[in-house]
PDB file of N, CA and C in Angstrom:
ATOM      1  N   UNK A   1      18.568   5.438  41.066  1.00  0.00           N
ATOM      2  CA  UNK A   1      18.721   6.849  40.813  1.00  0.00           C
ATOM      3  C   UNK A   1      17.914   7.606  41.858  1.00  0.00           C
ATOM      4  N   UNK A   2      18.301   8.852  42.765  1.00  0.00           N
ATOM      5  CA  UNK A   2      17.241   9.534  43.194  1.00  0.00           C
ATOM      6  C   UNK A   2      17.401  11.106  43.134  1.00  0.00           C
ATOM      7  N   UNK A   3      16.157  11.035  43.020  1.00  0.00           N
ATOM      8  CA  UNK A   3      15.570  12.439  42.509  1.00  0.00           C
ATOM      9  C   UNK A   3      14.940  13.356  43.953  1.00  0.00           C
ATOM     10  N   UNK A   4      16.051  14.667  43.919  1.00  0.00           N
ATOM     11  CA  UNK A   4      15.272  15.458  45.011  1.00  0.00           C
ATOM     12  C   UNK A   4      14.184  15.930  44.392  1.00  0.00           C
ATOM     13  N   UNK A   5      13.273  16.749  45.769  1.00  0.00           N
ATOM     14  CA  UNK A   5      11.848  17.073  45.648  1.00  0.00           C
ATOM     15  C   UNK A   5      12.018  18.455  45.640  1.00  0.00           C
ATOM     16  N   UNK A   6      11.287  19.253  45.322  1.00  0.00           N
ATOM     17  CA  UNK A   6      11.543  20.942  45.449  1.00  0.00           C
ATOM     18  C   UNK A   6      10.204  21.223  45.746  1.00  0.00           C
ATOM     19  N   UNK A   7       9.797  21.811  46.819  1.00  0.00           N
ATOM     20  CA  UNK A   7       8.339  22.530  46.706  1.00  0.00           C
ATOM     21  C   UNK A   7       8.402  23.898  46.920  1.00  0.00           C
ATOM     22  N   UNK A   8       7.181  24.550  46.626  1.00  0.00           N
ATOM     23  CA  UNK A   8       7.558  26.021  46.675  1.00  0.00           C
ATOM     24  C   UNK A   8       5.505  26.005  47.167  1.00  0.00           C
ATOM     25  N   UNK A   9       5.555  27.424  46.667  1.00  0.00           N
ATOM     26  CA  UNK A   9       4.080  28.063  47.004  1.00  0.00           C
ATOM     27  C   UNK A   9       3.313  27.484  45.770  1.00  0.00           C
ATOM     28  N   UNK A  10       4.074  27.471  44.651  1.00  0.00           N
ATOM     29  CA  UNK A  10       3.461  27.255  43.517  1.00  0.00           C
ATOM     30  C   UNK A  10       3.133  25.586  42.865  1.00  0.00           C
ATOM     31  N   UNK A  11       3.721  25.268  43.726  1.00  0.00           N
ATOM     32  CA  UNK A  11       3.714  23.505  43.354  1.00  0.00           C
ATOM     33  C   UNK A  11       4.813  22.880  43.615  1.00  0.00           C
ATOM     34  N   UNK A  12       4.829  21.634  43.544  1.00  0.00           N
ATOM     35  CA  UNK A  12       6.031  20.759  43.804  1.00  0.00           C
ATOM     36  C   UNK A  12       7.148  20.733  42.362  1.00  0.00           C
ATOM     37  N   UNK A  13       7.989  20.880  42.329  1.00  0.00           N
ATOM     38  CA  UNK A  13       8.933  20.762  41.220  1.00  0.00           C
ATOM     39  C   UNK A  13       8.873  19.523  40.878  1.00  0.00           C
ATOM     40  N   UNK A  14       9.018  19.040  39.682  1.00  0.00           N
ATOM     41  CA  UNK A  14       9.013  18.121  39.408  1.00  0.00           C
ATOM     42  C   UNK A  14      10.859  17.556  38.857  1.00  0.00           C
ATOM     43  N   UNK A  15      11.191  16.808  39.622  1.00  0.00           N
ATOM     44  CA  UNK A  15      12.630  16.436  38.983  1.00  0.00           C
ATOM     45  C   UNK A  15      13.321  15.869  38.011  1.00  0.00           C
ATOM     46  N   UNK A  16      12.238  15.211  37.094  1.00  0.00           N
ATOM     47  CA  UNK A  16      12.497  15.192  35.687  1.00  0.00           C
ATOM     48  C   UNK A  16      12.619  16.184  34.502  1.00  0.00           C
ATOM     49  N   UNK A  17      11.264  16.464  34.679  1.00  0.00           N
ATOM     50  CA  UNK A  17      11.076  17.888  33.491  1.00  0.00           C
ATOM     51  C   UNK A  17      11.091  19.060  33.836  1.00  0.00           C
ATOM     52  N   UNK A  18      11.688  19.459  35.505  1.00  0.00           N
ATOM     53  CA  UNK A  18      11.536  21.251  35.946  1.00  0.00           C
ATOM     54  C   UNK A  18      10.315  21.449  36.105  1.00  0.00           C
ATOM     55  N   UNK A  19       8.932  20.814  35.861  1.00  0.00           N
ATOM     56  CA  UNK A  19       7.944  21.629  35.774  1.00  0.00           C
ATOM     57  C   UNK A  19       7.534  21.822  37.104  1.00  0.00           C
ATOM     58  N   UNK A  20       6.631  22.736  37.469  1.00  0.00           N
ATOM     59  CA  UNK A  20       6.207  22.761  38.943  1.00  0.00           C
ATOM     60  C   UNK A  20       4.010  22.105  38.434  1.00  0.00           C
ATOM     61  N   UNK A  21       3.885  21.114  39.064  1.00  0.00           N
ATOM     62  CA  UNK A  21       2.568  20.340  39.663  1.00  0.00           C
ATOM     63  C   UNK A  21       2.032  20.495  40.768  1.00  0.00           C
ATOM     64  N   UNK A  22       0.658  20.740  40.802  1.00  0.00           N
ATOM     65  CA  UNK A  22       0.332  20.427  42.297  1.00  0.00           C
ATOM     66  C   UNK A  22       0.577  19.427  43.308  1.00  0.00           C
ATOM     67  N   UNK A  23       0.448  19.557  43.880  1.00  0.00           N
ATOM     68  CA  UNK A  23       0.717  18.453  45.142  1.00  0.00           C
ATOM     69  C   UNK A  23      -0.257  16.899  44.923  1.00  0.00           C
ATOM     70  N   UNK A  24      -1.465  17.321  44.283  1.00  0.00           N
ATOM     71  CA  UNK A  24      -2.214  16.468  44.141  1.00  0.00           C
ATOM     72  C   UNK A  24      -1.762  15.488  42.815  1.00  0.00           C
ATOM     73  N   UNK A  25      -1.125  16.330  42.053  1.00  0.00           N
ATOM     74  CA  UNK A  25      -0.967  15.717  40.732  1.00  0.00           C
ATOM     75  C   UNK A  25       0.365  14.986  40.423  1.00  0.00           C
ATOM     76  N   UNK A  26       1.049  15.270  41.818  1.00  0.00           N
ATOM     77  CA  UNK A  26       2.442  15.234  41.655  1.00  0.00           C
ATOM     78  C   UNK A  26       3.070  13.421  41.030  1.00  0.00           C
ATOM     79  N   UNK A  27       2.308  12.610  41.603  1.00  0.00           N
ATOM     80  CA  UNK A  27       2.383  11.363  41.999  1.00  0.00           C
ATOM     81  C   UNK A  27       1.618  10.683  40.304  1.00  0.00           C
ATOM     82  N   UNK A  28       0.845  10.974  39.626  1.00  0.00           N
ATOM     83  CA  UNK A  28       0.997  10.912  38.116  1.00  0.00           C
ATOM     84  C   UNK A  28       1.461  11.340  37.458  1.00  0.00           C
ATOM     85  N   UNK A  29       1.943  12.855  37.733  1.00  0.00           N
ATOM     86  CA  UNK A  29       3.255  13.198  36.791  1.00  0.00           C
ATOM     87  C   UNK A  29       4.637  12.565  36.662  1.00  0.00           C
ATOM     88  N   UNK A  30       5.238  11.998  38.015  1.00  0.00           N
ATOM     89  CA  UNK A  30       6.312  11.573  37.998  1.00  0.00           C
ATOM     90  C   UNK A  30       6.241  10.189  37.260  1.00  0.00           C
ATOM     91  N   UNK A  31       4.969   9.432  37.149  1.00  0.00           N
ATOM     92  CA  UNK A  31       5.192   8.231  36.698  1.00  0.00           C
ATOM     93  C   UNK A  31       4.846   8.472  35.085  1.00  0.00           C
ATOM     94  N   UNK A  32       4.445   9.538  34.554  1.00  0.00           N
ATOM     95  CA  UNK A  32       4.304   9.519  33.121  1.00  0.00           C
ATOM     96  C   UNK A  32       5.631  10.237  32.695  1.00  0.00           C
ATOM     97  N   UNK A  33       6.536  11.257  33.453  1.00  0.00           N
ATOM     98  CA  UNK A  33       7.859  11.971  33.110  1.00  0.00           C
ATOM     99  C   UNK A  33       9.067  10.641  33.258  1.00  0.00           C
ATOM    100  N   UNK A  34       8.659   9.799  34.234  1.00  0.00           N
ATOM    101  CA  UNK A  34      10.083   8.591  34.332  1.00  0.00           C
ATOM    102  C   UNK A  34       9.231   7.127  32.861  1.00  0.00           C
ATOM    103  N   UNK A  35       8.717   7.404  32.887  1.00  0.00           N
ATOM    104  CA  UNK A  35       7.586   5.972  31.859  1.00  0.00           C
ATOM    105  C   UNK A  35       7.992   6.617  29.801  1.00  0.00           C
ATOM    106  N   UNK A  36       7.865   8.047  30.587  1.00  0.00           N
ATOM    107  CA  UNK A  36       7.798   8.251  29.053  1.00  0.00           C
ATOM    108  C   UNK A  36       9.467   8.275  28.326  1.00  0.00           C
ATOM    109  N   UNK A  37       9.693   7.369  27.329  1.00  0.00           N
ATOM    110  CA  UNK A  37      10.644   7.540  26.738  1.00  0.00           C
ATOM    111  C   UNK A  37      11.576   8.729  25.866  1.00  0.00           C
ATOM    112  N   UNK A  38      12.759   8.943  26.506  1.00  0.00           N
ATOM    113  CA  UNK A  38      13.381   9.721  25.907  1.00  0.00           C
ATOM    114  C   UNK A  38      13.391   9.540  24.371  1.00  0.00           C
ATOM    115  N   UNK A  39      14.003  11.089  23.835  1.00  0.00           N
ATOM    116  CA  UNK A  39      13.900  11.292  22.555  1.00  0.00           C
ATOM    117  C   UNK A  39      15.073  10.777  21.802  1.00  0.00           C
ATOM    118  N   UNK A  40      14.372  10.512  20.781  1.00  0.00           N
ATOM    119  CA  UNK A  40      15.965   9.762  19.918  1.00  0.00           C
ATOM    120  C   UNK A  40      16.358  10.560  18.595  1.00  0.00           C
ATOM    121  N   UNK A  41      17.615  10.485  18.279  1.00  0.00           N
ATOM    122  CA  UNK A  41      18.210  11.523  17.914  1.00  0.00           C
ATOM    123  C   UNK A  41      19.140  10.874  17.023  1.00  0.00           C
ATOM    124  N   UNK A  42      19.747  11.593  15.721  1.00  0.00           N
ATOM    125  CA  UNK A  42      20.221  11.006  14.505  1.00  0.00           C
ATOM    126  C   UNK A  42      22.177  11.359  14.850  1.00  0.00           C
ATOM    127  N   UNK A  43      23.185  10.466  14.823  1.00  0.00           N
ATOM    128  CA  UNK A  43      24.553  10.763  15.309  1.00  0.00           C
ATOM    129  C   UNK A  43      24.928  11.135  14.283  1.00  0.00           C
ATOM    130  N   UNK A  44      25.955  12.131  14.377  1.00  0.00           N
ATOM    131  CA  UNK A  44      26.385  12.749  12.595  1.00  0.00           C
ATOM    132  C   UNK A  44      27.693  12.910  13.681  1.00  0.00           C
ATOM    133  N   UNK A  45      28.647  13.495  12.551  1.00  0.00           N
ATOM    134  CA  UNK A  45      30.268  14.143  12.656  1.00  0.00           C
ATOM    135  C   UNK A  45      30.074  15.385  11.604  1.00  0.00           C
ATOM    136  N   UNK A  46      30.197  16.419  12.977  1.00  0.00           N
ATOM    137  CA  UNK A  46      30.283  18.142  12.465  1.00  0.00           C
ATOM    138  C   UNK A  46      30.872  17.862  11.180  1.00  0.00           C
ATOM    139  N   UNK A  47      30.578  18.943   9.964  1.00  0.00           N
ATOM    140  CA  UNK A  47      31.970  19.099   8.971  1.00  0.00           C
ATOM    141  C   UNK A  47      32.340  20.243   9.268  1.00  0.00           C
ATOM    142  N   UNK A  48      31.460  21.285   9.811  1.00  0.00           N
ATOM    143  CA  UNK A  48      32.253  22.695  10.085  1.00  0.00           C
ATOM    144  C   UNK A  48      31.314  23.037  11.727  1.00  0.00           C
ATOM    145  N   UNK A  49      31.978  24.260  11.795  1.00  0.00           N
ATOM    146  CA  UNK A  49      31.556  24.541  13.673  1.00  0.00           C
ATOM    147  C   UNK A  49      30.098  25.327  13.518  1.00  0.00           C
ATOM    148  N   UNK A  50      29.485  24.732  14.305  1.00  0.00           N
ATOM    149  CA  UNK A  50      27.675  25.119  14.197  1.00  0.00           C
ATOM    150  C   UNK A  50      27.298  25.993  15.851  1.00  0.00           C
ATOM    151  N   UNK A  51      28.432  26.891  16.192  1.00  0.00           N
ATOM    152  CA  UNK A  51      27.828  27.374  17.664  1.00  0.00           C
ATOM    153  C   UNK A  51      28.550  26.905  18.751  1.00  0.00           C
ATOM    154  N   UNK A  52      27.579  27.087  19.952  1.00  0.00           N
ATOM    155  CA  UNK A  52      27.707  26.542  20.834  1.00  0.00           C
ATOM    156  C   UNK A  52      26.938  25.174  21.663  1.00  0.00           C
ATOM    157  N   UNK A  53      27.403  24.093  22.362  1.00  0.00           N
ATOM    158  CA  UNK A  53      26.518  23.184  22.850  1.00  0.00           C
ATOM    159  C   UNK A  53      25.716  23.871  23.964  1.00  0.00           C
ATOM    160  N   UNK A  54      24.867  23.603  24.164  1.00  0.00           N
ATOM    161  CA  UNK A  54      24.032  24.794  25.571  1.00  0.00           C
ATOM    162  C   UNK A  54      24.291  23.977  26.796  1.00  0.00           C
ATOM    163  N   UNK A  55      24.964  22.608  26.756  1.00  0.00           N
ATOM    164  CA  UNK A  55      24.562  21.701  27.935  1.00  0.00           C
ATOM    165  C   UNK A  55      25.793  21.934  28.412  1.00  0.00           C
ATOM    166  N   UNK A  56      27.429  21.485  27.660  1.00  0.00           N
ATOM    167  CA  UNK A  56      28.437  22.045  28.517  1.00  0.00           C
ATOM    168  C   UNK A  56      29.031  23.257  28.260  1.00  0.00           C
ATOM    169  N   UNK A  57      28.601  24.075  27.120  1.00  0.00           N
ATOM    170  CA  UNK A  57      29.171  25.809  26.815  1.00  0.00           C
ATOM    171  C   UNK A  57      30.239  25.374  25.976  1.00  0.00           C
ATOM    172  N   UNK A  58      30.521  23.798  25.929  1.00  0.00           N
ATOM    173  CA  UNK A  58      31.705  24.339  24.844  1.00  0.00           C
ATOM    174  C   UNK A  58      31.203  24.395  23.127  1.00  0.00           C
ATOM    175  N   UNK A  59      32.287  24.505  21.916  1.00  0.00           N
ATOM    176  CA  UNK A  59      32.012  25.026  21.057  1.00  0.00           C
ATOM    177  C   UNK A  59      31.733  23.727  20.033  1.00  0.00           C
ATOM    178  N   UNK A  60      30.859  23.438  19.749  1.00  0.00           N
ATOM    179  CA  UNK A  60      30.527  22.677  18.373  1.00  0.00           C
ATOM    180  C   UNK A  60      31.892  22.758  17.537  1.00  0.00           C
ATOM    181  N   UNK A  61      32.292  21.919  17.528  1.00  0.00           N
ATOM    182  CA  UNK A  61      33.600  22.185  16.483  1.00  0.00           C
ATOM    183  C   UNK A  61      33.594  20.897  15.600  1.00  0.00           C
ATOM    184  N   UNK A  62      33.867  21.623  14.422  1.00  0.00           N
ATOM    185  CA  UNK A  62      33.998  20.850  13.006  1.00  0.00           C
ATOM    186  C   UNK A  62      35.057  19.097  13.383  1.00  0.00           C
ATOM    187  N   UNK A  63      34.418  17.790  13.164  1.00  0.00           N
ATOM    188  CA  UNK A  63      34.634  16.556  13.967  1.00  0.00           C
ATOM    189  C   UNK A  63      34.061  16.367  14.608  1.00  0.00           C
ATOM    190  N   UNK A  64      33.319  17.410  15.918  1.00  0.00           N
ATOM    191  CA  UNK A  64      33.032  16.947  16.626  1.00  0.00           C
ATOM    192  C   UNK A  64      31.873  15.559  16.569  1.00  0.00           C
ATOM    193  N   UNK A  65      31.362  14.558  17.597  1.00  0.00           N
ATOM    194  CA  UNK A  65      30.168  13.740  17.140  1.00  0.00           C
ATOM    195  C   UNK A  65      28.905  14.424  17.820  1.00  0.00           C
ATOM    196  N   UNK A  66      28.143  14.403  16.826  1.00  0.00           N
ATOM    197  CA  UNK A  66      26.831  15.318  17.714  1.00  0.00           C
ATOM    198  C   UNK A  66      25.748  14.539  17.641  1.00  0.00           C
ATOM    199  N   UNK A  67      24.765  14.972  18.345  1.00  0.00           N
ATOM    200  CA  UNK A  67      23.363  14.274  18.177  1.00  0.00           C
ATOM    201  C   UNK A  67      22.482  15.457  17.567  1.00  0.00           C
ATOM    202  N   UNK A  68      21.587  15.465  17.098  1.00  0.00           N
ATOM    203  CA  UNK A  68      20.827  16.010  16.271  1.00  0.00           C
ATOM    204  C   UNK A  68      19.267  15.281  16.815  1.00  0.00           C
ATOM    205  N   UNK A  69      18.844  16.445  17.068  1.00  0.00           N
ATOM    206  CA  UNK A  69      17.531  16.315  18.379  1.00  0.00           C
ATOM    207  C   UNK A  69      16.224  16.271  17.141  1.00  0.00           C
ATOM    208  N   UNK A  70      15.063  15.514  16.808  1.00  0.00           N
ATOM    209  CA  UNK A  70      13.855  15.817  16.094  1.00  0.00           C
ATOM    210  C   UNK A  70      13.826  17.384  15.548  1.00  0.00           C
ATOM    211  N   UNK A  71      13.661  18.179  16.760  1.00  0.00           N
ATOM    212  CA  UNK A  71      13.630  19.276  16.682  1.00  0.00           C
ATOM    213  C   UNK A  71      14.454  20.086  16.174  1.00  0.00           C
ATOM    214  N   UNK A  72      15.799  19.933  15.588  1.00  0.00           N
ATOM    215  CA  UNK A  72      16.589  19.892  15.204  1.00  0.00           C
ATOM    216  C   UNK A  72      17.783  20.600  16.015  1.00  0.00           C
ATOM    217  N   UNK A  73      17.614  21.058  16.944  1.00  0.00           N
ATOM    218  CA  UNK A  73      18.754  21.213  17.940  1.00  0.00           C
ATOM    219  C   UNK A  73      19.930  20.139  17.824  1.00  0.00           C
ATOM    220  N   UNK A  74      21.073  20.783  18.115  1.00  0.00           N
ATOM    221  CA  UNK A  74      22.038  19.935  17.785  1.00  0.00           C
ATOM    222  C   UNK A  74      22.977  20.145  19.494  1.00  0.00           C
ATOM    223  N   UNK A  75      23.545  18.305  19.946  1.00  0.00           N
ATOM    224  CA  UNK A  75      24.516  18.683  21.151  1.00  0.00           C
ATOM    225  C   UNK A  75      25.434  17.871  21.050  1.00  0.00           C
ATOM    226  N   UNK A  76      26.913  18.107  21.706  1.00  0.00           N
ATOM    227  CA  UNK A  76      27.776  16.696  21.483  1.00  0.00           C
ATOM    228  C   UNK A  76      26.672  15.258  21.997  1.00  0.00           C
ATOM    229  N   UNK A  77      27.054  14.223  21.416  1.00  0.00           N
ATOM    230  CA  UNK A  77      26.519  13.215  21.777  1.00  0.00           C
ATOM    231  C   UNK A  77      26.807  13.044  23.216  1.00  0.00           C
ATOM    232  N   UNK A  78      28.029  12.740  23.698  1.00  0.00           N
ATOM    233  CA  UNK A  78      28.045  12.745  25.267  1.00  0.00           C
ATOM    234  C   UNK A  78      27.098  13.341  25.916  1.00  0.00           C
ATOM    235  N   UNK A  79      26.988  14.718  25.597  1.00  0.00           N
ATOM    236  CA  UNK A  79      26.346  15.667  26.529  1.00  0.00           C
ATOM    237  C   UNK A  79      24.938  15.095  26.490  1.00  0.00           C
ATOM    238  N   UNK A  80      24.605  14.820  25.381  1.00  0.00           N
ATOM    239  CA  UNK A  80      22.906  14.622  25.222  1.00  0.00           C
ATOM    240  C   UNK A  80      22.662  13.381  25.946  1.00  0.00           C
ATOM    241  N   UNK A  81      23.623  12.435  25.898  1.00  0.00           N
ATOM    242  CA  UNK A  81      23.617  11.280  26.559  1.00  0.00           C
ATOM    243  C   UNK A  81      23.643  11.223  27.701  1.00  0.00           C
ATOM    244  N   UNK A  82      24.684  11.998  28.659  1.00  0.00           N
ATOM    245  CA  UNK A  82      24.357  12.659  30.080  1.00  0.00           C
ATOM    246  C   UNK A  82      23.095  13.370  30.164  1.00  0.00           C
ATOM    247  N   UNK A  83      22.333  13.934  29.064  1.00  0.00           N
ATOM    248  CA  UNK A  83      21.500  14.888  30.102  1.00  0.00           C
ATOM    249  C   UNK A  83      20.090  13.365  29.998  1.00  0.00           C
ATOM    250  N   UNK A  84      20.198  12.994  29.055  1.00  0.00           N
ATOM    251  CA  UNK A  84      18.901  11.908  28.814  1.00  0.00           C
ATOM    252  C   UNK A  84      19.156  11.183  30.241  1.00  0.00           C
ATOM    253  N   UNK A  85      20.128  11.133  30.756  1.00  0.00           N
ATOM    254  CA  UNK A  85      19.998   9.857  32.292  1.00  0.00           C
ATOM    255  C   UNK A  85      19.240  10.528  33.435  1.00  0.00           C
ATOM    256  N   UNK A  86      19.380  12.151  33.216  1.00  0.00           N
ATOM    257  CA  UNK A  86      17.804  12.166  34.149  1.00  0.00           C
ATOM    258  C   UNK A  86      16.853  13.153  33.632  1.00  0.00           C
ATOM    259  N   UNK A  87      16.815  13.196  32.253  1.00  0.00           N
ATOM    260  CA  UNK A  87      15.753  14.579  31.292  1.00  0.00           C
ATOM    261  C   UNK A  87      15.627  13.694  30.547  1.00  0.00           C
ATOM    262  N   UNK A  88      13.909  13.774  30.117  1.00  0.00           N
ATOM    263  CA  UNK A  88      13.071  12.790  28.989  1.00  0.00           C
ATOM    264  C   UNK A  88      13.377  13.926  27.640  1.00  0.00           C
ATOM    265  N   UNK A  89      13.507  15.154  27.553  1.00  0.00           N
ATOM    266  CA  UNK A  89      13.429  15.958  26.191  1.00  0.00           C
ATOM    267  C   UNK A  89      14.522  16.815  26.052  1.00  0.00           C
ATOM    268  N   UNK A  90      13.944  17.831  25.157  1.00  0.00           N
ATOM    269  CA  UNK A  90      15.685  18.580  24.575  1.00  0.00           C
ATOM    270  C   UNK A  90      15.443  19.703  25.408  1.00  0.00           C
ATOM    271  N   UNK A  91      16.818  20.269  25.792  1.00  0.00           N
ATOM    272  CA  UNK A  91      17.181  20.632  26.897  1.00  0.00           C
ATOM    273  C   UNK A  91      16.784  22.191  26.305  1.00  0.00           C
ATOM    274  N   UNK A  92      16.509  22.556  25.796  1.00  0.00           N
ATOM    275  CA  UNK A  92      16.278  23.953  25.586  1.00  0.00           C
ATOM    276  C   UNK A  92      14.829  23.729  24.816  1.00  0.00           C
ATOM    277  N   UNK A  93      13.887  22.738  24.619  1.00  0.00           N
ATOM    278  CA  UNK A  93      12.236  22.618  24.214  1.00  0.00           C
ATOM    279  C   UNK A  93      12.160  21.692  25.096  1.00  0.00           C
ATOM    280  N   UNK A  94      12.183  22.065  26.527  1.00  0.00           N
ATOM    281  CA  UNK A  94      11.587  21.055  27.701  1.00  0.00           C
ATOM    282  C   UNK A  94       9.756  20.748  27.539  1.00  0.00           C
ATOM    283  N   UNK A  95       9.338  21.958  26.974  1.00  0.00           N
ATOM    284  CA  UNK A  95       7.638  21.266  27.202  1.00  0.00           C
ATOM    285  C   UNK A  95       7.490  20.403  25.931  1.00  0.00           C
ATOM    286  N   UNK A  96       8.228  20.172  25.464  1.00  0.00           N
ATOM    287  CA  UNK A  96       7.790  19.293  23.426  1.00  0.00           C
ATOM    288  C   UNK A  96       7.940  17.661  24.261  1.00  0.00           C
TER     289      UNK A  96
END
């Protein structure tokens, strides 16, 4: 897998979690953001439509299969499953 680098004035981006680190710190953050295990999440089937998914915009619809985040955010399973291959947390509580 590779991960671009982003630097700015404010720190280096970090390409797991968005966050921006110093330069100094950069090189233990990346190994505790790729080390630390993603979040696991309970699979259900919608019975009625709960919104929108935030990851591809489409609509939660009643069937659909979702994942259901700790936090209780809810996304199609696909989607959550795509975003976990390069994001350790839930895509809208990135610092949890």
């Amino acid at each position: 897998m590779f991960y671009s680098i982003y630097v700015c004035d404010i720190g280096i981006k970090c390409p797991v979690c968005s966050k921006f680190v110093l330069p100094d710190d950069i090189e233990c953050h990346l190994v505790m953001c790729l080390t630390r295990p993603r979040l696991s999440y309970n699979e259900d089937v919608l019975s009625d439509s709960k919104g929108e998914c935030v990851i591809c915009l489409e609509e939660l619809s009643a069937g659909d299969t979702i994942a259901r985040l700790p936090c209780l955010c809810i996304y199609h399973k696909g989607c959550i499953d795509q975003w976990f291959e390069v994001n350790r947390s839930c895509p809208e509580h990135p610092g949890d």
